[in-house]
Protein backbone atom coordinates (compact mmCIF):
# COMPACT_ATOMS: atom_id res chain seq x y z
CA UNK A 1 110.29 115.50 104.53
CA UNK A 2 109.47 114.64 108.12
CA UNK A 3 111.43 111.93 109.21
CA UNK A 4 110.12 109.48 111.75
CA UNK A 5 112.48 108.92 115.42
CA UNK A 6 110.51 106.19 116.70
CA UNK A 7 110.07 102.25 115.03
CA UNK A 8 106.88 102.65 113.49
CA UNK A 9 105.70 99.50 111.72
CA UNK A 10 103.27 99.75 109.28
CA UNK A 11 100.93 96.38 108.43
CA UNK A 12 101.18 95.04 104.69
CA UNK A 13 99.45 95.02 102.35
CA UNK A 14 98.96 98.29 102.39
CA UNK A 15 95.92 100.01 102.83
CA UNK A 16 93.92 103.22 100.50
CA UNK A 17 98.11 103.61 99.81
CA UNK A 18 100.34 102.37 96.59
CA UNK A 19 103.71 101.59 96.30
CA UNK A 20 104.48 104.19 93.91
CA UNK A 21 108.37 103.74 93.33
CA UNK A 22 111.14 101.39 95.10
CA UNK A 23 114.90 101.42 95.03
CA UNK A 24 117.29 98.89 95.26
CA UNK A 25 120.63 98.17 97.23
CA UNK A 26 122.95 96.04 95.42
CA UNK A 27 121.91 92.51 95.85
CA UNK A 28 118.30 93.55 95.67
CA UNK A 29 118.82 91.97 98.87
CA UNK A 30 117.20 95.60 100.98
CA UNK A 31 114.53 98.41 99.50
CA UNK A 32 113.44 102.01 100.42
CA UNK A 33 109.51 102.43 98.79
CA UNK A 34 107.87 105.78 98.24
CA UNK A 35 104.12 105.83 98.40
CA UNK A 36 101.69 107.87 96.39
CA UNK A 37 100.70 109.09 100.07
CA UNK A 38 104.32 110.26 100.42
CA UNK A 39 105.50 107.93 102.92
CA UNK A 40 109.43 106.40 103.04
CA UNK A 41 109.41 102.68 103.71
CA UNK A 42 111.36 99.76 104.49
CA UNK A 43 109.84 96.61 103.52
CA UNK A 44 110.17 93.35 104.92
CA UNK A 45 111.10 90.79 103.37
CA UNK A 46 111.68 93.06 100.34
CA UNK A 47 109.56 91.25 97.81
CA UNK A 48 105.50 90.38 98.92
CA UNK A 49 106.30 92.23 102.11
CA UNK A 50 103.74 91.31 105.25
CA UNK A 51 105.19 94.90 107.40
CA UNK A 52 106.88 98.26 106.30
CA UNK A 53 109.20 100.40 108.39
CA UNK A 54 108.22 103.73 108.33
CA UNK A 55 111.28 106.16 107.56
CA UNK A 56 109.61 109.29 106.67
CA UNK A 57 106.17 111.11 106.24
CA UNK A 58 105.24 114.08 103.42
CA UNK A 59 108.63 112.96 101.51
CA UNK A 60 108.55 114.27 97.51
CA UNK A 61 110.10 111.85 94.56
CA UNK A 62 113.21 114.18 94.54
CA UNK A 63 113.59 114.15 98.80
CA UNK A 64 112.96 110.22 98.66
CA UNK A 65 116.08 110.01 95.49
CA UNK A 66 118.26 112.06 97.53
CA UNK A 67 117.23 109.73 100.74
CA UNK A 68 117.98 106.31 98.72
CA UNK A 69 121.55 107.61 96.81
CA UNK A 70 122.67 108.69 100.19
CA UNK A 71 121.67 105.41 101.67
CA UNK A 72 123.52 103.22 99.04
CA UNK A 73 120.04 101.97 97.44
CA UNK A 74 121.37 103.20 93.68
CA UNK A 75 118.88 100.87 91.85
CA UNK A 76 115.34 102.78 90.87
CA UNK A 77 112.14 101.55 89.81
CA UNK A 78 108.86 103.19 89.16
CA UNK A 79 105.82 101.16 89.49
CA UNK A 80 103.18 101.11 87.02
């Protein structure tokens, strides 16, 4: 996992990318997002988001679980 220093803002929707799996902060009311690229994001808004925050780069399911559980988002979804 490479995480990212800088704001890096990524446009929505996103492009030859998925959203692959999201979790959840109490309230629903914040969201991490894996991609099938590998890339930790931070939506916004949360739901139909027009921009990502990019967290992290070459980030595995298991790095990204640890990430979101350390980070107080407790709620997972996969996405079909």
């Amino acid at each position: 996992m490479r995480q990212v220093d800088k704001l890096v803002v990524v446009q929505g929707p996103l492009r030859r990318d998925e959203e692959e799996r999201r979790w959840y902060s109490e309230g629903a009311s914040n969201c991490l997002v894996l991609t099938r690229r590998g890339r930790l994001l931070e939506p916004q808004p949360v739901f139909a988001p027009t921009s990502y925050r990019l967290l992290a780069r070459q980030v595995s399911a298991a790095e990204a679980r640890s990430f979101a559980v350390a980070h107080r988002f407790s709620h997972e979804r996969p996405l079909p």
